[in-house]
C-alpha atoms as a PDB file:
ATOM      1  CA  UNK A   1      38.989  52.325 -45.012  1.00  0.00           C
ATOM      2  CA  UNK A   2      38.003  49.486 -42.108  1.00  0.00           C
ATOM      3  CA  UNK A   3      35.311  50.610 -40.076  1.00  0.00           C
ATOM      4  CA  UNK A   4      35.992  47.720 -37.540  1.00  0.00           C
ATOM      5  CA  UNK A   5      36.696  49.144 -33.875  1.00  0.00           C
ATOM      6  CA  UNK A   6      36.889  45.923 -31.846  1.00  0.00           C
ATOM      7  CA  UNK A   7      37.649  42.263 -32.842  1.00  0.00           C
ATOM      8  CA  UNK A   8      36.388  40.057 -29.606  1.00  0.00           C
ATOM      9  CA  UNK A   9      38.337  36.344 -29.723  1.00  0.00           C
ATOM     10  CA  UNK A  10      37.028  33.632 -27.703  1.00  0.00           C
ATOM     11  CA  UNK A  11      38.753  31.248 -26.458  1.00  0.00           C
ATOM     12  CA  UNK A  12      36.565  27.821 -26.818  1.00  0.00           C
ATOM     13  CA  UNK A  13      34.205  27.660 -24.239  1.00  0.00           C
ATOM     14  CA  UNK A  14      34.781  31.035 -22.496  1.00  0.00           C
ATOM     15  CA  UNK A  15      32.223  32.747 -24.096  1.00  0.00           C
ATOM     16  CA  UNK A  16      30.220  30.294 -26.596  1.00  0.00           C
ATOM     17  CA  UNK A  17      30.856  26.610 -25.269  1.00  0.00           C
ATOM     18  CA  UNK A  18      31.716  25.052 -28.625  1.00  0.00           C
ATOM     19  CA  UNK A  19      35.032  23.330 -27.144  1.00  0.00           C
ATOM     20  CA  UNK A  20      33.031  20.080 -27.417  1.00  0.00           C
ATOM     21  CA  UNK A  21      33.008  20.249 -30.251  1.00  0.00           C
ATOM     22  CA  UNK A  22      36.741  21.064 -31.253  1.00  0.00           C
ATOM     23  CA  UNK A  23      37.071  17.900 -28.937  1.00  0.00           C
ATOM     24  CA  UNK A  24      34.797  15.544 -31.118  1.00  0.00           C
ATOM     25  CA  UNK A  25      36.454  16.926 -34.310  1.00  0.00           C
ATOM     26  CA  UNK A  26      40.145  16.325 -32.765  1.00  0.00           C
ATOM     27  CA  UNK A  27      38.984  12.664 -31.560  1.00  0.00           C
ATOM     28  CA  UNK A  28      37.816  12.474 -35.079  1.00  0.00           C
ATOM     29  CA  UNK A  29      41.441  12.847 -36.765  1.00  0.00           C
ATOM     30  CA  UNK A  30      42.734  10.648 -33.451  1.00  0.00           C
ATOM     31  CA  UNK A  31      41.430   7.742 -34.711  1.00  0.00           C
ATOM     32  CA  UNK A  32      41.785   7.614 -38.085  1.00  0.00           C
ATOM     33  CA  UNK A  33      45.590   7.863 -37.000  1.00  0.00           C
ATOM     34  CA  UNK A  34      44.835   5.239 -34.190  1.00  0.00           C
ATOM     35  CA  UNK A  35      45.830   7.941 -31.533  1.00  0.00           C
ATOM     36  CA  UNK A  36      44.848   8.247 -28.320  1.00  0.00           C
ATOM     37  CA  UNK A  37      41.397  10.264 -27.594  1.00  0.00           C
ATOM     38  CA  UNK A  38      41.264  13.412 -26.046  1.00  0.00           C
ATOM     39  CA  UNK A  39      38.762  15.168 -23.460  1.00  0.00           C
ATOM     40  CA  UNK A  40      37.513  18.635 -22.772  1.00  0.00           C
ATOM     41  CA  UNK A  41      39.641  18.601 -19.713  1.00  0.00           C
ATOM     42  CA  UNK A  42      42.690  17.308 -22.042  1.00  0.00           C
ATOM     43  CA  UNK A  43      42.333  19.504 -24.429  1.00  0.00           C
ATOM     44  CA  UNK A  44      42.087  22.451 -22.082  1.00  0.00           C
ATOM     45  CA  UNK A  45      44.894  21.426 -20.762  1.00  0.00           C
ATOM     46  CA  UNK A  46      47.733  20.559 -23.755  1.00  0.00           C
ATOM     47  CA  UNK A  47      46.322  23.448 -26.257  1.00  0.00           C
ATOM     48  CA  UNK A  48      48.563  25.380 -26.878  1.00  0.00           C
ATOM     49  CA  UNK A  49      49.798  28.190 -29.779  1.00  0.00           C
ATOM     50  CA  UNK A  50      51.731  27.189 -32.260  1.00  0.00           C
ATOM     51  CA  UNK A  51      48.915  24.901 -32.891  1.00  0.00           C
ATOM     52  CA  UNK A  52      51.300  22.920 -34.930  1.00  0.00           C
ATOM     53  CA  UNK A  53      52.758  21.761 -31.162  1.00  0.00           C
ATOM     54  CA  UNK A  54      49.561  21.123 -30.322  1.00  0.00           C
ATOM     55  CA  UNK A  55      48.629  18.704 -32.783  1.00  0.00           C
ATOM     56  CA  UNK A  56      52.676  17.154 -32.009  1.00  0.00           C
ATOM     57  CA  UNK A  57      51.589  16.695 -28.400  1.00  0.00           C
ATOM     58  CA  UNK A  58      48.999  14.993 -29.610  1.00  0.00           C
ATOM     59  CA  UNK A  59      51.283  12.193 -31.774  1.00  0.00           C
ATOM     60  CA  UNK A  60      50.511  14.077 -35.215  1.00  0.00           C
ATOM     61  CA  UNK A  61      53.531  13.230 -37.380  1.00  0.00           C
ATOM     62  CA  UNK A  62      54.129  15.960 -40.097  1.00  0.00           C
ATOM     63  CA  UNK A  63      57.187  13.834 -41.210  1.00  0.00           C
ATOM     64  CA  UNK A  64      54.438  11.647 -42.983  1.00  0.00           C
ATOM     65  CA  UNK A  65      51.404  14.122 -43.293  1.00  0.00           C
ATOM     66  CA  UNK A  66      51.051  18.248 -44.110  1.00  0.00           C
ATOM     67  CA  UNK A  67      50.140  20.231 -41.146  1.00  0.00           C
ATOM     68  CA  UNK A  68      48.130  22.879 -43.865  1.00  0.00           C
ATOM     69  CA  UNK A  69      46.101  20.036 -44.949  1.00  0.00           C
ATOM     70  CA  UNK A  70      45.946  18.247 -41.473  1.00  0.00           C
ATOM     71  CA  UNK A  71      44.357  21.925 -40.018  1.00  0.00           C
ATOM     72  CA  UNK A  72      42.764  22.690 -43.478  1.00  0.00           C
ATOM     73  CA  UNK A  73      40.735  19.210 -43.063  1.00  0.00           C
ATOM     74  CA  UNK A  74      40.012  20.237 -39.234  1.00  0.00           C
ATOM     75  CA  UNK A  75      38.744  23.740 -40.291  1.00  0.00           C
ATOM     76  CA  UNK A  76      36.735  22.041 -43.221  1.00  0.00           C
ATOM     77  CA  UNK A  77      35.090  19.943 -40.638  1.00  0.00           C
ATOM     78  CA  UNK A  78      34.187  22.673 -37.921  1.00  0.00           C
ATOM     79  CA  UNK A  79      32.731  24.977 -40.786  1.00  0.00           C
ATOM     80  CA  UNK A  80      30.124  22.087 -41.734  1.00  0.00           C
END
């Protein structure tokens, strides 16, 4: 049996301010597509659930790439 009583999500920055860093991780993948760079302020503002929109806002083409492997690699990249 689970003993857990209470799962707390954050949302990034509301309680640990780590949405920098989602933010340099997301410009990372940007480029290497030669997109167009985000900001906090950006990001804040076109996140959105399913993340898959998200990352189409943000001109990610999953016509030519995987979205598992796109958010795989981001995950990958946050966990380092």
């Amino acid at each position: 049996m689970n003993n857990i009583k209470h799962v707390f999500w954050d949302w990034n920055g509301t309680l640990v301010n780590d949405a920098w860093l989602f933010v340099e991780i997301m410009n990372v993948e940007l480029k290497k597509r030669n997109l167009k760079l985000i900001n906090e302020s950006e990001y804040r503002r076109s996140f959105r659930f399913p993340v898959k929109k998200y990352y189409e806002n943000l001109g990610f083409n999953f016509h030519l790439e995987d979205f598992e492997k796109v958010g795989d690699d981001f995950i990958k990249k946050f966990s380092e």
